[in-house]
C-alpha atoms as a PDB file:
ATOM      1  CA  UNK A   1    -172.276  15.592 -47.300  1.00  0.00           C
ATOM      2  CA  UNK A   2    -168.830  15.985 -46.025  1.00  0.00           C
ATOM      3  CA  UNK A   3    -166.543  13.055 -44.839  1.00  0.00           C
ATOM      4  CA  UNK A   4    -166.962  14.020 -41.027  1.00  0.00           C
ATOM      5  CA  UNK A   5    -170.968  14.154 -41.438  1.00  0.00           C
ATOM      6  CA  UNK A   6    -170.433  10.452 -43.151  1.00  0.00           C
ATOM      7  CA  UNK A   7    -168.295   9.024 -40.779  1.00  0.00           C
ATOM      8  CA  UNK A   8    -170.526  10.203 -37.791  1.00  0.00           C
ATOM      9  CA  UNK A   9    -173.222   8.952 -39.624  1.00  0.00           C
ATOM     10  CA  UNK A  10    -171.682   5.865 -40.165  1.00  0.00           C
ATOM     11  CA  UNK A  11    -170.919   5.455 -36.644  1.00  0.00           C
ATOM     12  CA  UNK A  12    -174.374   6.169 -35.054  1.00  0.00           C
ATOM     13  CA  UNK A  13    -175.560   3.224 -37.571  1.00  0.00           C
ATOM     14  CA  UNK A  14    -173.127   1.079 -36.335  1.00  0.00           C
ATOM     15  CA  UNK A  15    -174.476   1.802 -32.827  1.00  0.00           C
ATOM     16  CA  UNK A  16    -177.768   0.655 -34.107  1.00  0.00           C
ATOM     17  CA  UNK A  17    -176.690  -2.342 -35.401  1.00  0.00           C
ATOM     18  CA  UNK A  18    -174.527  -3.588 -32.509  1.00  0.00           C
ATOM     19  CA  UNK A  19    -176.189  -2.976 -29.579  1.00  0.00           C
ATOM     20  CA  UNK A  20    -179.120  -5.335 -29.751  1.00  0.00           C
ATOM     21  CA  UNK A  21    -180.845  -7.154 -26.811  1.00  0.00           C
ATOM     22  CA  UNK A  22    -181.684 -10.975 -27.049  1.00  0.00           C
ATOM     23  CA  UNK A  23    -184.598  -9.919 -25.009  1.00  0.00           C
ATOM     24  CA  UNK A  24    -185.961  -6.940 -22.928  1.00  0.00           C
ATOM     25  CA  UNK A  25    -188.570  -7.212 -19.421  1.00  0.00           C
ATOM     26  CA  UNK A  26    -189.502  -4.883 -16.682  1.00  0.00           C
ATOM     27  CA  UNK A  27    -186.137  -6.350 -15.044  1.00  0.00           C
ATOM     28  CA  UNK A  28    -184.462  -5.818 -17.715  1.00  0.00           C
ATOM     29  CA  UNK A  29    -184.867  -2.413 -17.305  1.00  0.00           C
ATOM     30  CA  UNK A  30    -184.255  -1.582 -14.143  1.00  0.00           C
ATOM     31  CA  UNK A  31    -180.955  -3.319 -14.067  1.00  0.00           C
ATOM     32  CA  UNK A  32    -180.313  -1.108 -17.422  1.00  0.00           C
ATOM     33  CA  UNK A  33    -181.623   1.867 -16.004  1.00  0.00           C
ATOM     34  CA  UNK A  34    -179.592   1.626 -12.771  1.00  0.00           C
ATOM     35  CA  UNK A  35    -176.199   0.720 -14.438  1.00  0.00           C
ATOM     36  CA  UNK A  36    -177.041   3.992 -16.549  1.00  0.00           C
ATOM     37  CA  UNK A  37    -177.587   6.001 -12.858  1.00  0.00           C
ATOM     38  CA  UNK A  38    -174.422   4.388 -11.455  1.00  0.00           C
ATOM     39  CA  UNK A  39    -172.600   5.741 -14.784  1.00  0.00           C
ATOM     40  CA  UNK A  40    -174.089   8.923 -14.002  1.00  0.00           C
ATOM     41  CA  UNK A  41    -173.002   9.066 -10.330  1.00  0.00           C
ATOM     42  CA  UNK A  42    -169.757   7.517 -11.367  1.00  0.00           C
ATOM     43  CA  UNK A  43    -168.821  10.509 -13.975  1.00  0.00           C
ATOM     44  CA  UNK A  44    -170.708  13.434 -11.339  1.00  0.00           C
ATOM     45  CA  UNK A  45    -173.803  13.943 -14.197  1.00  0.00           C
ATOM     46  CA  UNK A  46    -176.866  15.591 -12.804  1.00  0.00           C
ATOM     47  CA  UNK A  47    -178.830  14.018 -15.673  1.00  0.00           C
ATOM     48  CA  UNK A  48    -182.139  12.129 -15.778  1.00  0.00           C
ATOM     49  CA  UNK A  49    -182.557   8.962 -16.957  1.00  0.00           C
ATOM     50  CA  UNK A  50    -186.183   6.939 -18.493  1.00  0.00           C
ATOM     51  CA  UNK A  51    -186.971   3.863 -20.328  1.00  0.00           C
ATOM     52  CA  UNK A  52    -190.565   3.670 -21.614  1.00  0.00           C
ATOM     53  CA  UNK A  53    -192.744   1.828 -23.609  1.00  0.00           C
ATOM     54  CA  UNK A  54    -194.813   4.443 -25.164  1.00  0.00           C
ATOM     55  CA  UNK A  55    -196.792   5.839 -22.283  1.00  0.00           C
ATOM     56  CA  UNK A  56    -195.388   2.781 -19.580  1.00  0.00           C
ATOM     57  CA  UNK A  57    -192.206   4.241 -17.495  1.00  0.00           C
ATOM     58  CA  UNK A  58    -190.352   1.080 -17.091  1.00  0.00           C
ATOM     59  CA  UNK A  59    -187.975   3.291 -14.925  1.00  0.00           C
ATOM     60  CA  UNK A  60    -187.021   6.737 -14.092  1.00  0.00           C
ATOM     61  CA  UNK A  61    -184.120   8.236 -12.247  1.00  0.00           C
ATOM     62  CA  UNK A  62    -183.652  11.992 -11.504  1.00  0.00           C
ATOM     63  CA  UNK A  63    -180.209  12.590  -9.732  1.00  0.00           C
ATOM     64  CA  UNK A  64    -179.201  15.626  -7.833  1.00  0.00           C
ATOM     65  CA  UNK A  65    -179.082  18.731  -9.872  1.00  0.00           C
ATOM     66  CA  UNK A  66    -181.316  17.946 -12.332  1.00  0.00           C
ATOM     67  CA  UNK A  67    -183.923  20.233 -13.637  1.00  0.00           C
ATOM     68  CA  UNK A  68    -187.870  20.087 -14.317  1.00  0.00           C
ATOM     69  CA  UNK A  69    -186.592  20.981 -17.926  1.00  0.00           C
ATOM     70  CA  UNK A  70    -185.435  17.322 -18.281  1.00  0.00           C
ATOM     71  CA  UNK A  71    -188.773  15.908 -17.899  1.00  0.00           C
ATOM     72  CA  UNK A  72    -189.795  17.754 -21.162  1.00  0.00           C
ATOM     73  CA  UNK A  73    -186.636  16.742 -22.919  1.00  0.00           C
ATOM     74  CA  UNK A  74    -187.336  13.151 -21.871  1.00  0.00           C
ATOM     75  CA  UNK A  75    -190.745  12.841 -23.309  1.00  0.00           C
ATOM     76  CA  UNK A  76    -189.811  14.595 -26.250  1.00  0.00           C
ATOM     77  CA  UNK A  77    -186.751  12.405 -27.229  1.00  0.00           C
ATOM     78  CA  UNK A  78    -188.085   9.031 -26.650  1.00  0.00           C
ATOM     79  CA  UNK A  79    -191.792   9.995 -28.458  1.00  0.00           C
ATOM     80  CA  UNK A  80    -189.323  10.612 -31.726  1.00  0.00           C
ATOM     81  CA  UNK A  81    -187.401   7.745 -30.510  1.00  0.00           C
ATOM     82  CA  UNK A  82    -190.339   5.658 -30.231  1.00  0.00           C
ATOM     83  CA  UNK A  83    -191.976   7.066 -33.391  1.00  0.00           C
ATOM     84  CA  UNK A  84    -189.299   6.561 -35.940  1.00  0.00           C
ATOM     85  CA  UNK A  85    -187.380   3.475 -34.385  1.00  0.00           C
ATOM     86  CA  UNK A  86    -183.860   5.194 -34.673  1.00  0.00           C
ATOM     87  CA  UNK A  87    -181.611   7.458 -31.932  1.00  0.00           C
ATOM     88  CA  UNK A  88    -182.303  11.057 -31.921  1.00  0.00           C
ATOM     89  CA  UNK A  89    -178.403  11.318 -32.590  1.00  0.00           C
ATOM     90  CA  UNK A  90    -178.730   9.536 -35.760  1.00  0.00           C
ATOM     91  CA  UNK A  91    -181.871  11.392 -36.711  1.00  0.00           C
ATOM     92  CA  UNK A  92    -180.605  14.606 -35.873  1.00  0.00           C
ATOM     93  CA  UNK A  93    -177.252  13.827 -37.751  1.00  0.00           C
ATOM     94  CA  UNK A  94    -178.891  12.583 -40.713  1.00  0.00           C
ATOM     95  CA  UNK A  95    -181.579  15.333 -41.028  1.00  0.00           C
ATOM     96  CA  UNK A  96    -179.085  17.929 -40.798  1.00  0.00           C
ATOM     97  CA  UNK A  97    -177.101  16.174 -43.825  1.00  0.00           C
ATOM     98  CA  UNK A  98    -180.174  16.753 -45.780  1.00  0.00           C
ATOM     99  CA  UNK A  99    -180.250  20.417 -44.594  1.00  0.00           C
ATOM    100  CA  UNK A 100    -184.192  19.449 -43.524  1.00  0.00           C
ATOM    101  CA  UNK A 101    -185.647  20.301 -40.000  1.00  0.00           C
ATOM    102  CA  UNK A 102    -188.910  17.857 -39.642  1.00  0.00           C
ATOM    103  CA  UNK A 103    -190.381  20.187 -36.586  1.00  0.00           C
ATOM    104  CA  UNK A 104    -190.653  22.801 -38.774  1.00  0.00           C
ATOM    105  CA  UNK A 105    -193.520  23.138 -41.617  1.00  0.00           C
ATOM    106  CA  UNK A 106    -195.889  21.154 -39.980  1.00  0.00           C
ATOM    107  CA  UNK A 107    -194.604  17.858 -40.080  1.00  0.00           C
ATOM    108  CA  UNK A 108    -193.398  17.122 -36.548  1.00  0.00           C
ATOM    109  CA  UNK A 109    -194.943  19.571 -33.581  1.00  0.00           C
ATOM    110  CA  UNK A 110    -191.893  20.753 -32.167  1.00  0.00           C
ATOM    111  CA  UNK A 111    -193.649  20.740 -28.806  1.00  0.00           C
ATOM    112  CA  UNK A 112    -193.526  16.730 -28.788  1.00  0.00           C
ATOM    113  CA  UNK A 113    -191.040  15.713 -30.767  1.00  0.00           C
ATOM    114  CA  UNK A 114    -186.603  17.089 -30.768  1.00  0.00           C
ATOM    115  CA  UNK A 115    -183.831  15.626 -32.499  1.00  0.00           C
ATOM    116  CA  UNK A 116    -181.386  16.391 -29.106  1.00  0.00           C
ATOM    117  CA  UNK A 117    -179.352  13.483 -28.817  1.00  0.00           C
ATOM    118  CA  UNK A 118    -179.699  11.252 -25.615  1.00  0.00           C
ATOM    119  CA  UNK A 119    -182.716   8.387 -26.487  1.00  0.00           C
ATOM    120  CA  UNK A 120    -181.957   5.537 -27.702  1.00  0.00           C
ATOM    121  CA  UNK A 121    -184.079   2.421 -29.173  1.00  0.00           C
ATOM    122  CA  UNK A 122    -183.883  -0.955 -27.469  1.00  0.00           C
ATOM    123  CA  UNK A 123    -184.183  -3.037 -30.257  1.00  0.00           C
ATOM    124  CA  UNK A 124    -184.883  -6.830 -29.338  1.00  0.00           C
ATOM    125  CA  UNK A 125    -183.784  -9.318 -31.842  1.00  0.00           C
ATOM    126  CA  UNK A 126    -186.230 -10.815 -33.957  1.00  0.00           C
ATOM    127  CA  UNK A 127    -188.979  -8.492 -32.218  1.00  0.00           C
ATOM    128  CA  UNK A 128    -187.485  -4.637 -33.451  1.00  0.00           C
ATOM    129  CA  UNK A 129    -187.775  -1.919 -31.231  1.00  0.00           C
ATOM    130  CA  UNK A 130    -189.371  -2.531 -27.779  1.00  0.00           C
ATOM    131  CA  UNK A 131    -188.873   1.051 -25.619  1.00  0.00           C
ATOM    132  CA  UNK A 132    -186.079   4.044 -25.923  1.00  0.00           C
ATOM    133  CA  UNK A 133    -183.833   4.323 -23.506  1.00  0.00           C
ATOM    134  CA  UNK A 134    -183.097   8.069 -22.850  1.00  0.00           C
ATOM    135  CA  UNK A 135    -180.622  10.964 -20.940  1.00  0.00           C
ATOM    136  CA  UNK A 136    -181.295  14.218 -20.513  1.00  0.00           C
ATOM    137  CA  UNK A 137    -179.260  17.057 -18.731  1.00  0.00           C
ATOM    138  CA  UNK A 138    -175.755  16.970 -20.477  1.00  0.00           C
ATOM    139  CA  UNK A 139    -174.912  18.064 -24.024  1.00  0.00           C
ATOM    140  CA  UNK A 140    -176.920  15.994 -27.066  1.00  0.00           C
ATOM    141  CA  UNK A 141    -173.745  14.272 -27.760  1.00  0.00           C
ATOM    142  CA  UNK A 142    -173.108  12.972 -24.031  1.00  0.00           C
ATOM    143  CA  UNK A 143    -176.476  12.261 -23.461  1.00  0.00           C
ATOM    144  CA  UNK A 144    -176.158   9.849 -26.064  1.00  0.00           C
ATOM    145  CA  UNK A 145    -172.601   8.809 -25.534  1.00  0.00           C
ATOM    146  CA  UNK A 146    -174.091   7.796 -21.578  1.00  0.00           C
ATOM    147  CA  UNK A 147    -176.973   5.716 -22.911  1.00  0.00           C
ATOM    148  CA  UNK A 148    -174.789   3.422 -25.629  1.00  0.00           C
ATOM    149  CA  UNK A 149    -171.655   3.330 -23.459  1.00  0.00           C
ATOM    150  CA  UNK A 150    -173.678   1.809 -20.460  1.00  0.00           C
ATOM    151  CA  UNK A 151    -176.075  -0.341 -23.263  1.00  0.00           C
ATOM    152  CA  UNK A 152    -173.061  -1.611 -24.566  1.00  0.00           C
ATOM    153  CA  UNK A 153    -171.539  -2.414 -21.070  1.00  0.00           C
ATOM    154  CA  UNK A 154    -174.886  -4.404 -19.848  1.00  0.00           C
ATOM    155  CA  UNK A 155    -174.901  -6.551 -22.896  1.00  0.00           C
ATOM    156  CA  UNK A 156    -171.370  -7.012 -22.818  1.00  0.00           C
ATOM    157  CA  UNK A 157    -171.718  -8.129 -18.775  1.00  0.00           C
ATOM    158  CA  UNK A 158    -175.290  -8.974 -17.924  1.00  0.00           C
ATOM    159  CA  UNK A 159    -176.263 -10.765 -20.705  1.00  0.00           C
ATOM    160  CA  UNK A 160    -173.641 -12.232 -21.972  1.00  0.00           C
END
């Protein structure tokens, strides 16, 4: 593993670690989800934007420019989200340090699952993960770098 595989590593961990909610409702999510859309708006991203408990859409935004492709991005990044309790980024990141692709030989059906960067768990304290929090339309890196910038912005003002 080289240093710069490490120290990303190291970082999307740390991501992980620090941005944990005291608690996480319906409300909770649509003041998360639209702080994410004014982000998006605010920067000119024509990205789309979910929470979800498993199967329960706790919100959805789909600004201008978008595709239809983003829908299937969506559902595939939070169901590995959801399924292994960890950010695609850091599952991509730390899969590819192993040289090891989990879609292919059976393991994950690359029709439901992706390591693209861009969902993110909402871990509750004392609970664990509740729903994934996910971007889709930019690159796998700023996908992700949306969802923890405005996560780490709501807990820093909302629920502070």
């Amino acid at each position: 593993m080289t240093d710069a595989v490490s120290a990303r590593l190291t970082e999307l961990r740390q991501h992980e670690e620090e941005l944990v909610f005291p608690a996480f409702d319906h409300h909770d999510a649509w003041r998360l989800g639209s702080l994410i859309a004014n982000h998006a708006i605010a920067e000119g991203h024509a990205v789309a934007i979910d929470i979800r408990r498993h199967n329960v859409v706790l919100f959805r935004c789909v600004l201008p420019g978008a595709t239809a492709d983003q829908e299937e991005w969506i559902r595939r990044k939070s169901a590995t989200t959801l399924r292994f309790e960890h950010s695609t980024a850091l599952l991509a990141e730390d899969f590819a340090s192993k040289d090891y692709d989990p879609t292919q030989g059976g393991w994950l059906a690359p029709a439901d699952y992706t390591l693209a960067g861009g969902s993110f768990p909402v871990r509750v304290r004392n609970a664990g993960v509740v729903a994934a929090v996910t971007a889709s339309g930019l690159s796998s890196d700023d996908d992700h770098r949306l969802v923890v910038e405005a996560i780490r912005d709501y807990l820093t003002t909302v629920t502070a």
